[in-house]
C-alpha atoms as a PDB file:
ATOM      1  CA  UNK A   1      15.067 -23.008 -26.215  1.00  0.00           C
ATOM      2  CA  UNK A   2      12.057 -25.629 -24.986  1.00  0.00           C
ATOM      3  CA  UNK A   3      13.679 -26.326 -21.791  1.00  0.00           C
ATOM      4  CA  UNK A   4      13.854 -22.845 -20.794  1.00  0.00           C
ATOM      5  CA  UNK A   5      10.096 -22.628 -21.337  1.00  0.00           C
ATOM      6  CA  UNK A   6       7.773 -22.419 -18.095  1.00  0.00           C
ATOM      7  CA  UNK A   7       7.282 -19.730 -15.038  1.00  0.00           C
ATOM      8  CA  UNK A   8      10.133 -16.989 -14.465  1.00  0.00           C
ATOM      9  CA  UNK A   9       9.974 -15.016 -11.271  1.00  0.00           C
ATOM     10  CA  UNK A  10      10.235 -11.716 -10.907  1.00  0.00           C
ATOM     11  CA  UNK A  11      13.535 -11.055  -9.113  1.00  0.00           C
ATOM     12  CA  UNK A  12      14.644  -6.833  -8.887  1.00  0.00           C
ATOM     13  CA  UNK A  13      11.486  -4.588  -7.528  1.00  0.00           C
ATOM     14  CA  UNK A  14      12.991  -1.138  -7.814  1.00  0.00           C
ATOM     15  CA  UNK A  15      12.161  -1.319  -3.707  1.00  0.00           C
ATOM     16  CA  UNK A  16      12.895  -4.955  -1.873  1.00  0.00           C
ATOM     17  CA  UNK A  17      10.840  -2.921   0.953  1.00  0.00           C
ATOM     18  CA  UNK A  18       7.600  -1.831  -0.539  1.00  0.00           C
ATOM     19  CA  UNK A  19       6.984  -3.827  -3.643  1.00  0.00           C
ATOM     20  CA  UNK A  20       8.421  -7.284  -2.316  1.00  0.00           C
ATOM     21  CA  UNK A  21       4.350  -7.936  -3.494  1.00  0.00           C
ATOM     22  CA  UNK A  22       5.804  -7.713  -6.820  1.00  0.00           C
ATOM     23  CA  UNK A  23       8.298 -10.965  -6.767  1.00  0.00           C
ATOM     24  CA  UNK A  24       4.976 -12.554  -6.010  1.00  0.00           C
ATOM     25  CA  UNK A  25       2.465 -11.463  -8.737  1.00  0.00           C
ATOM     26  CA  UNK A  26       4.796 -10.186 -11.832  1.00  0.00           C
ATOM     27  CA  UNK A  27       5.781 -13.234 -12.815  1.00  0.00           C
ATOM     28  CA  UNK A  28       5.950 -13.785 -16.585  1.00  0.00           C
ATOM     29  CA  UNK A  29       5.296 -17.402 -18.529  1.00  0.00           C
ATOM     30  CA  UNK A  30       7.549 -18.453 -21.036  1.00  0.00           C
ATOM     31  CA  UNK A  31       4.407 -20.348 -22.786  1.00  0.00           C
ATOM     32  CA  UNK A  32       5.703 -21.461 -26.141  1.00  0.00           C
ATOM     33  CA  UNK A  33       7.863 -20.918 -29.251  1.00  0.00           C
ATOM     34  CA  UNK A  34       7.170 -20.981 -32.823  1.00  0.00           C
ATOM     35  CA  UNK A  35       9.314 -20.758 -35.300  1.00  0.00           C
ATOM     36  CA  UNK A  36      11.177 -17.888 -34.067  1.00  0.00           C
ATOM     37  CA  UNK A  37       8.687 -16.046 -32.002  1.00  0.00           C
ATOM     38  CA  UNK A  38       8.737 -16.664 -28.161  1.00  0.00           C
ATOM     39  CA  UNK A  39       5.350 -16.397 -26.899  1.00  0.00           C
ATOM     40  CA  UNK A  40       5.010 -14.712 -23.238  1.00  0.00           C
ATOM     41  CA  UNK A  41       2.451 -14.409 -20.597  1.00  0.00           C
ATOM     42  CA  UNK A  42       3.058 -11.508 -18.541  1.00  0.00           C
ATOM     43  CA  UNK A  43      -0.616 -12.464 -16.619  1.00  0.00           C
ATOM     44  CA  UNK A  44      -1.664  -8.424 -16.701  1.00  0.00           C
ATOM     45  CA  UNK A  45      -2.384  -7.758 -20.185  1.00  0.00           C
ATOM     46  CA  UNK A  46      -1.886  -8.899 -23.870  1.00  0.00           C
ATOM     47  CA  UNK A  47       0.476 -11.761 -24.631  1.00  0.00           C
ATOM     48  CA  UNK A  48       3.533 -10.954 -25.755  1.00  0.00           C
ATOM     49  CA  UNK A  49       5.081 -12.126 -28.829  1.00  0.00           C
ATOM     50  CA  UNK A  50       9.034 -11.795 -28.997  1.00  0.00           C
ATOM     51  CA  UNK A  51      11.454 -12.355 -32.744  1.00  0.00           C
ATOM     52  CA  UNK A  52      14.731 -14.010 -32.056  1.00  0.00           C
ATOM     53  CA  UNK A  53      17.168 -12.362 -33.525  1.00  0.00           C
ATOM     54  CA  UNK A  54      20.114 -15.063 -32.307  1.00  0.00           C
ATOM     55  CA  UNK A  55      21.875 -16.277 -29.495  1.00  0.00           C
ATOM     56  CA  UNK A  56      18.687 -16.207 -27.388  1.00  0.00           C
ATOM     57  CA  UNK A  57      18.533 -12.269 -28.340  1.00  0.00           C
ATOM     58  CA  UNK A  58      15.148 -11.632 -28.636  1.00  0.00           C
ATOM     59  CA  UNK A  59      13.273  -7.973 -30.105  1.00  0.00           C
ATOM     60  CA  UNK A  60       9.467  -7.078 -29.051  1.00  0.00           C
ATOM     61  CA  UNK A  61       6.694  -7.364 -32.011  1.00  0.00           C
ATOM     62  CA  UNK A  62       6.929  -3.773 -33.367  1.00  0.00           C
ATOM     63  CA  UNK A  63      10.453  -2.896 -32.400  1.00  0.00           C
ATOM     64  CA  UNK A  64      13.642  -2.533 -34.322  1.00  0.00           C
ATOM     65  CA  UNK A  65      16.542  -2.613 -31.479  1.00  0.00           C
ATOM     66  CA  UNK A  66      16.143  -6.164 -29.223  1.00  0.00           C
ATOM     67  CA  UNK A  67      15.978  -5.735 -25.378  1.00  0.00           C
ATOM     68  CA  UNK A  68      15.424  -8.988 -24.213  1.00  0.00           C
ATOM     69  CA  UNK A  69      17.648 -11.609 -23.732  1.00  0.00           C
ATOM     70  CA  UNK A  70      17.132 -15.272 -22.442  1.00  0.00           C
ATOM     71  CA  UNK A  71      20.171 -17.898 -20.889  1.00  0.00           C
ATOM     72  CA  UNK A  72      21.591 -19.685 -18.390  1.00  0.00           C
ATOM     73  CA  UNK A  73      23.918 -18.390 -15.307  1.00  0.00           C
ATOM     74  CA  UNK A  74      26.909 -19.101 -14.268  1.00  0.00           C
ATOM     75  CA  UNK A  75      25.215 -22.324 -12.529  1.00  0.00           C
ATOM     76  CA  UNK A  76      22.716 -23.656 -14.665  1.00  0.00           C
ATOM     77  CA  UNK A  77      19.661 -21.247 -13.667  1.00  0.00           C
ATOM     78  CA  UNK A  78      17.526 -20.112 -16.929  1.00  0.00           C
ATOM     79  CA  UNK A  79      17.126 -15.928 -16.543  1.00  0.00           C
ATOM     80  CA  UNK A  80      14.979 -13.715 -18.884  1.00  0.00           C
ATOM     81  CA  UNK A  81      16.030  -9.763 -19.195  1.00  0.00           C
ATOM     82  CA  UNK A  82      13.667  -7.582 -20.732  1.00  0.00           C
ATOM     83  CA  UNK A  83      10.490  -5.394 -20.431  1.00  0.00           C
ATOM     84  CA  UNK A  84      13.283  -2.366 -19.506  1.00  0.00           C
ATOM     85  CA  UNK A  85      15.546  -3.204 -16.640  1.00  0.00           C
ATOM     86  CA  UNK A  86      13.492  -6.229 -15.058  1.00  0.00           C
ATOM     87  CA  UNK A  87      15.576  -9.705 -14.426  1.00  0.00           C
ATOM     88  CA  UNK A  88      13.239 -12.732 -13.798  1.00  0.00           C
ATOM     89  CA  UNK A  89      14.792 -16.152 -12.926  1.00  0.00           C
ATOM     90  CA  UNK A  90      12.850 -19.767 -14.041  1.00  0.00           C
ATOM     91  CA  UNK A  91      11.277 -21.578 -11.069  1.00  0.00           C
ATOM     92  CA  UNK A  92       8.436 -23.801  -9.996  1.00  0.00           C
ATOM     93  CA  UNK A  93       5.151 -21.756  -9.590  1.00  0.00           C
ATOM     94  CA  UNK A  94       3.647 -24.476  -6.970  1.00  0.00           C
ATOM     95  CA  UNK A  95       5.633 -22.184  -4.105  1.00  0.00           C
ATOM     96  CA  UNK A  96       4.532 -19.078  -5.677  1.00  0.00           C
ATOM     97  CA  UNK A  97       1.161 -19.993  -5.587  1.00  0.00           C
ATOM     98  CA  UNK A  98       1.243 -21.242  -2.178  1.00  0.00           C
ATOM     99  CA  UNK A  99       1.863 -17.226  -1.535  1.00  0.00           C
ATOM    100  CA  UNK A 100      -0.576 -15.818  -3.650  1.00  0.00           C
ATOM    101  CA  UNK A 101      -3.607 -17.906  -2.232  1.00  0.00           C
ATOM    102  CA  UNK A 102      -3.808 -16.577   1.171  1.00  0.00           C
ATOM    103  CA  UNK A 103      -2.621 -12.777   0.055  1.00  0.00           C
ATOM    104  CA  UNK A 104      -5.632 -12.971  -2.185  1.00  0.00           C
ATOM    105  CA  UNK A 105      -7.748 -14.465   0.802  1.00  0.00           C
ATOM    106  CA  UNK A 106      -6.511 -11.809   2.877  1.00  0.00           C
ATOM    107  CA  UNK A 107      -7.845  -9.419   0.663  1.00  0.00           C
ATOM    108  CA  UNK A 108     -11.168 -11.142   0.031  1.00  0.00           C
ATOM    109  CA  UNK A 109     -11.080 -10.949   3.877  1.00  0.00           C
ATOM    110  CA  UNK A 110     -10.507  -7.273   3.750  1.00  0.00           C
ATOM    111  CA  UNK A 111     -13.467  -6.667   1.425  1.00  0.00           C
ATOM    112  CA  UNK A 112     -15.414  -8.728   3.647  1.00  0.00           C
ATOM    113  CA  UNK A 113     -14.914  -7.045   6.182  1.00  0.00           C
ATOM    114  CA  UNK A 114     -16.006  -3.770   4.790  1.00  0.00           C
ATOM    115  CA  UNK A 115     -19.414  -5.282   3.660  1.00  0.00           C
ATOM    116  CA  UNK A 116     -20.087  -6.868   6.933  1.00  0.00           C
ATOM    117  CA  UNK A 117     -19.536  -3.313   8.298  1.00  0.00           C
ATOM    118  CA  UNK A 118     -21.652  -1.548   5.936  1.00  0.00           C
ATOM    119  CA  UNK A 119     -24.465  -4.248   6.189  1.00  0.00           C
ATOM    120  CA  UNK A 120     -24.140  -3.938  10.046  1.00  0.00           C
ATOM    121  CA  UNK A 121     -24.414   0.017  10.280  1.00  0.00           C
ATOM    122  CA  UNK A 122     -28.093   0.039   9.644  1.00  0.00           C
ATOM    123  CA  UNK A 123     -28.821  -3.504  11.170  1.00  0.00           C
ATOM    124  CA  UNK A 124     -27.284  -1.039  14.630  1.00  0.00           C
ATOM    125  CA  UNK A 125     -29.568   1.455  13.792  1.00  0.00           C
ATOM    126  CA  UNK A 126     -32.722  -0.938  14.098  1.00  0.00           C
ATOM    127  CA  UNK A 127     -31.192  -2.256  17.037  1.00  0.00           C
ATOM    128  CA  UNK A 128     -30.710  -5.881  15.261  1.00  0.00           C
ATOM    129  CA  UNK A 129     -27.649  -5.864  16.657  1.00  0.00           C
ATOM    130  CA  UNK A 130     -25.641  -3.928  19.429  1.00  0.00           C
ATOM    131  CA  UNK A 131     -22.476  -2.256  19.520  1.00  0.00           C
ATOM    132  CA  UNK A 132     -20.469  -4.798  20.826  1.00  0.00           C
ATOM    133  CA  UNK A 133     -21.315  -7.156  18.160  1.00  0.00           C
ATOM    134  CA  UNK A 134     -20.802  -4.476  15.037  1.00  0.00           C
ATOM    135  CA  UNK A 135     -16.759  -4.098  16.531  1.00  0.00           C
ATOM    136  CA  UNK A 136     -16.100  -7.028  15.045  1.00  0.00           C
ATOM    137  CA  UNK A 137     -16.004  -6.084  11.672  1.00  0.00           C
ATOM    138  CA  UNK A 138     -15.562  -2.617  12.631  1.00  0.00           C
ATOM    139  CA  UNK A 139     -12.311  -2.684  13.952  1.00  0.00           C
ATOM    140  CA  UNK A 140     -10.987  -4.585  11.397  1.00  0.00           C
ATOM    141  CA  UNK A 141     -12.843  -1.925   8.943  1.00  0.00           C
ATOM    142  CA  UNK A 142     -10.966   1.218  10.016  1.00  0.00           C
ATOM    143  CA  UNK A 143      -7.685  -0.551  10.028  1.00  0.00           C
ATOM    144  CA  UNK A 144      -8.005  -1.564   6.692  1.00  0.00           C
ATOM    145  CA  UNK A 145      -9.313   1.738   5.872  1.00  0.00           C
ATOM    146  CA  UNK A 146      -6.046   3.024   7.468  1.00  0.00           C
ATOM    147  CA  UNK A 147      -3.826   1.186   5.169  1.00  0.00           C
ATOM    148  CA  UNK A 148      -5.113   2.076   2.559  1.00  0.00           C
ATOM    149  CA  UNK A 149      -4.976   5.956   2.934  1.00  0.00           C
ATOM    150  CA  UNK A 150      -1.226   5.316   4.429  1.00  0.00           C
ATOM    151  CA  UNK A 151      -0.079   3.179   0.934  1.00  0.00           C
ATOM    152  CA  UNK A 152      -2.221   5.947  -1.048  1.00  0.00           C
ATOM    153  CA  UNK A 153       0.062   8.731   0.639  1.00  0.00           C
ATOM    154  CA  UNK A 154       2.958   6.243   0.266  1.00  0.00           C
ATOM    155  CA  UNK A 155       2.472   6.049  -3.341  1.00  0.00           C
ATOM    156  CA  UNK A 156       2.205   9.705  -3.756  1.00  0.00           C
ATOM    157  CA  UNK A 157       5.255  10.702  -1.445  1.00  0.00           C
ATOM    158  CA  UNK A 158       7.459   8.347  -3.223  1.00  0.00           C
ATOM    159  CA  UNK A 159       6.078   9.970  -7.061  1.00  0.00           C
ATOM    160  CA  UNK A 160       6.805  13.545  -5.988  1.00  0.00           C
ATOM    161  CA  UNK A 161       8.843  14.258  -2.456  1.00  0.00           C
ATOM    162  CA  UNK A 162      11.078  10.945  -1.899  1.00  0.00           C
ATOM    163  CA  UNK A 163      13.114  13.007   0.455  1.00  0.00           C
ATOM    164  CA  UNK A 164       9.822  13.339   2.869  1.00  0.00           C
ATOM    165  CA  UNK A 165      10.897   9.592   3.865  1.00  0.00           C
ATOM    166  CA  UNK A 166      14.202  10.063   5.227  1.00  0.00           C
ATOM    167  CA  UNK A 167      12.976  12.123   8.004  1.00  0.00           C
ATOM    168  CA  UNK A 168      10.771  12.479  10.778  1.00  0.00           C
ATOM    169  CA  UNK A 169       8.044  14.908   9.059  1.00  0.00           C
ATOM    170  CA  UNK A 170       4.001  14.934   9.303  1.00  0.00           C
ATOM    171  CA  UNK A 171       4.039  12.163   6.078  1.00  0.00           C
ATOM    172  CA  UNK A 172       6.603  10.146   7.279  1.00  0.00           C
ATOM    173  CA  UNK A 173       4.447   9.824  10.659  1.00  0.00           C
ATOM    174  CA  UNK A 174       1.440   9.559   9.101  1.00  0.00           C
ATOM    175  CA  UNK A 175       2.049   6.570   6.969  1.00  0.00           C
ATOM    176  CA  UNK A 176       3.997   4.929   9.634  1.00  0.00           C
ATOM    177  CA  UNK A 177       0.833   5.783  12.463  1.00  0.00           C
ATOM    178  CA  UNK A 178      -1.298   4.168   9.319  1.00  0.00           C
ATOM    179  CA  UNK A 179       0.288   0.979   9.513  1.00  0.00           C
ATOM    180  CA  UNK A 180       0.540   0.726  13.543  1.00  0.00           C
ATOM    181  CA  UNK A 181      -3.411   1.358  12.891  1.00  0.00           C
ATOM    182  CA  UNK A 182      -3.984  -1.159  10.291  1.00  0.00           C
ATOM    183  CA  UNK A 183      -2.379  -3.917  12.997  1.00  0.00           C
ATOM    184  CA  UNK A 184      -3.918  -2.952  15.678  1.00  0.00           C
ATOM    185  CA  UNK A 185      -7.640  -2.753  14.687  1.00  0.00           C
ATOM    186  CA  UNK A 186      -7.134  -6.261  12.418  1.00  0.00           C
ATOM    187  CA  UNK A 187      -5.871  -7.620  16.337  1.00  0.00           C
ATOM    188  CA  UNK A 188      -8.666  -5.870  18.003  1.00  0.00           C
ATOM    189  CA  UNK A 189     -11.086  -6.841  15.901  1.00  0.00           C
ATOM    190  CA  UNK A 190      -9.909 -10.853  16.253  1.00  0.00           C
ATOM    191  CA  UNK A 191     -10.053 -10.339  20.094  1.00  0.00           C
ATOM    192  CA  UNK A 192     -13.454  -8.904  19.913  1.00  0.00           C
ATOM    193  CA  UNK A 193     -14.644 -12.383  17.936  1.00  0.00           C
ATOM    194  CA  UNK A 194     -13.122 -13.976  20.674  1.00  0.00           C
ATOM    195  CA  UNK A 195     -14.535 -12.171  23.314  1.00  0.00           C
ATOM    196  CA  UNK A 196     -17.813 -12.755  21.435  1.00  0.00           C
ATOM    197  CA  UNK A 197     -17.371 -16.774  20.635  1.00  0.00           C
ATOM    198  CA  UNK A 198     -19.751 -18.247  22.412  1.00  0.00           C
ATOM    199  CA  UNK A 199     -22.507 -15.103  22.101  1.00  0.00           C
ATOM    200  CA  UNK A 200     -22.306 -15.895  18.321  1.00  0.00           C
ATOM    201  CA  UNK A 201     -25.051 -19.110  18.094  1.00  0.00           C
ATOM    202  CA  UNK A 202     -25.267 -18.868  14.412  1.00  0.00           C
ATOM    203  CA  UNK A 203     -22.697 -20.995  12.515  1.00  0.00           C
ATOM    204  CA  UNK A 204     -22.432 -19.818   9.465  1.00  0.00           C
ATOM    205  CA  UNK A 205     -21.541 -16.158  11.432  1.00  0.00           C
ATOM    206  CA  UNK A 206     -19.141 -17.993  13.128  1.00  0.00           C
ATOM    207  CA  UNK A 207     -17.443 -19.709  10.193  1.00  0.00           C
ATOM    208  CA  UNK A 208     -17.455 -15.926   8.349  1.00  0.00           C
ATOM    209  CA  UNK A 209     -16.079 -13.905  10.894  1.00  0.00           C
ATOM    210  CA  UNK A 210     -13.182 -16.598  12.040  1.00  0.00           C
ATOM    211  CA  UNK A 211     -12.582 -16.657   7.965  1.00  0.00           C
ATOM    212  CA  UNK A 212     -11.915 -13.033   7.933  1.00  0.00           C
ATOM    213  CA  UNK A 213     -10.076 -12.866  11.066  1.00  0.00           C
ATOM    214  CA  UNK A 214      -7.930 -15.580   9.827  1.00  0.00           C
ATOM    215  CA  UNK A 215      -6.614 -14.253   6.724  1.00  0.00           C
ATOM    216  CA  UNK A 216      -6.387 -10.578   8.289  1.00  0.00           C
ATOM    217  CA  UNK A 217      -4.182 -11.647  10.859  1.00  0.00           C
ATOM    218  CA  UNK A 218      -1.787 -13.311   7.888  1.00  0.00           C
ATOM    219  CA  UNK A 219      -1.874 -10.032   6.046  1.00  0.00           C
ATOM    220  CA  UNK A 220      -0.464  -8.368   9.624  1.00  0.00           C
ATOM    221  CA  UNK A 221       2.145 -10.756  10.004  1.00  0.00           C
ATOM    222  CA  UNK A 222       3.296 -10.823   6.019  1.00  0.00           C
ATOM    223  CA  UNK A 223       3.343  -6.741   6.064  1.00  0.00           C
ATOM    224  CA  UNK A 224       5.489  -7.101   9.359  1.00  0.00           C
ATOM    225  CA  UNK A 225       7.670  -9.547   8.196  1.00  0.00           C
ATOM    226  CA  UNK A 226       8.370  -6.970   5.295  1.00  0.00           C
ATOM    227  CA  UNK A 227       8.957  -3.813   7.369  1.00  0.00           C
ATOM    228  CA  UNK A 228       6.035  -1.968   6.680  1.00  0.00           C
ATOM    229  CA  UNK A 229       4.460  -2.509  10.068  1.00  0.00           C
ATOM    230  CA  UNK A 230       6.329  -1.246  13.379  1.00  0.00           C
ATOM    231  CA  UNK A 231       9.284   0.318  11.549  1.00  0.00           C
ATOM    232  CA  UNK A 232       9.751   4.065  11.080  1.00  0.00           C
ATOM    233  CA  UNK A 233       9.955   5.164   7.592  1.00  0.00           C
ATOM    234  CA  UNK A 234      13.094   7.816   8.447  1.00  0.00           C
ATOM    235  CA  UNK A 235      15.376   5.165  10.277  1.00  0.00           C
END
């Protein structure tokens, strides 16, 4: 069993559409075994510890029936079943960590953004700043904003009315417009820090704003790449 030890990615999201996020960050860890317990790192809560029951069968701490089952394919390739229907497949986590950096940037970026915004809105007010300078971060703020409220309805629509999607309907439209939004105010907002390049003397202003527009810009073209942006929900 020591050689199939190491990082398994996640392989079967119940939607390749709106969770391929999920082959990305619900990765498990084959850390170690002992005796006959295989330890596991699922990376969002308590460790895991699994009794082999033979034949790479394996049984969950506390269970009677085993439901997870470790081997090789057909072509060499170490799998692990378990944790209900979920199939994860052994790989290197340097590539899969070469994804997760900038998504998390991105997101830093995002959160950025929404403080620079806040912080700005009363900066306006005592006329520290002017309009122009506050659409910056602004732009990028009510995008964000946007796609958030759209993957909130998402969420929601797919829990309780799944057949709202294969339609044109208000929902459908609205968490399609969302996205179109989120795009266009994360461009926007870059063009307005172009626009505004050589206004902003400041470097470490420079250096923030670039940062976020950087990382935003990646989130765009990731979410595009994976149909949620530009692609009707009912088609």
């Amino acid at each position: 069993m020591k050689p199939l030890l190491g990082y398994y990615q996640f392989m079967n999201p119940k939607n390749e559409r709106w969770e391929f996020y999920k082959r990305i960050f619900s990765g498990i860890t084959l850390v170690s075994i002992h005796q006959d317990k295989l330890i596991i790192d699922a990376g969002n809560g308590p460790i895991d510890s699994l009794i082999h029951v033979g034949k790479g069968i394996f049984r969950f701490k506390g269970d009677i029936i085993p439901s997870a089952v470790i081997s090789q394919d057909g072509e060499g390739r170490a799998f692990f079943q378990g944790y209900g229907n979920r199939f994860y497949r052994k790989t290197s986590y340097a590539p899969i960590l070469l994804q997760k950096i900038p998504i998390y940037l991105g997101f830093l970026a995002a959160c950025l953004s929404l403080l620079y915004t806040m912080a700005g809105i009363p900066l306006l007010s005592a006329k520290k700043i002017n309009l122009t300078q506050l659409s910056i971060p602004l732009f990028s703020s009510v995008g964000i904003l946007c796609l958030g409220l759209s993957y909130r309805l998402l969420g929601a629509t797919d829990e309780i009315h799944k057949e709202l999607f294969t339609y044109l309907n208000a929902t459908s439209f609205s968490i399609f417009a969302g996205m179109i939004l989120f795009a266009l105010g994360i461009i926007l907002g870059a063009y307005a820090l172009y626009r505004q390049w050589d206004e902003l003397t400041r470097p470490w202003v420079r250096f923030a704003l670039l940062f976020n527009s950087i990382f935003l810009v990646y989130l765009v073209v990731v979410l595009t790449i994976h149909g949620w942006i530009g692609v009707p929900l009912w088609l």
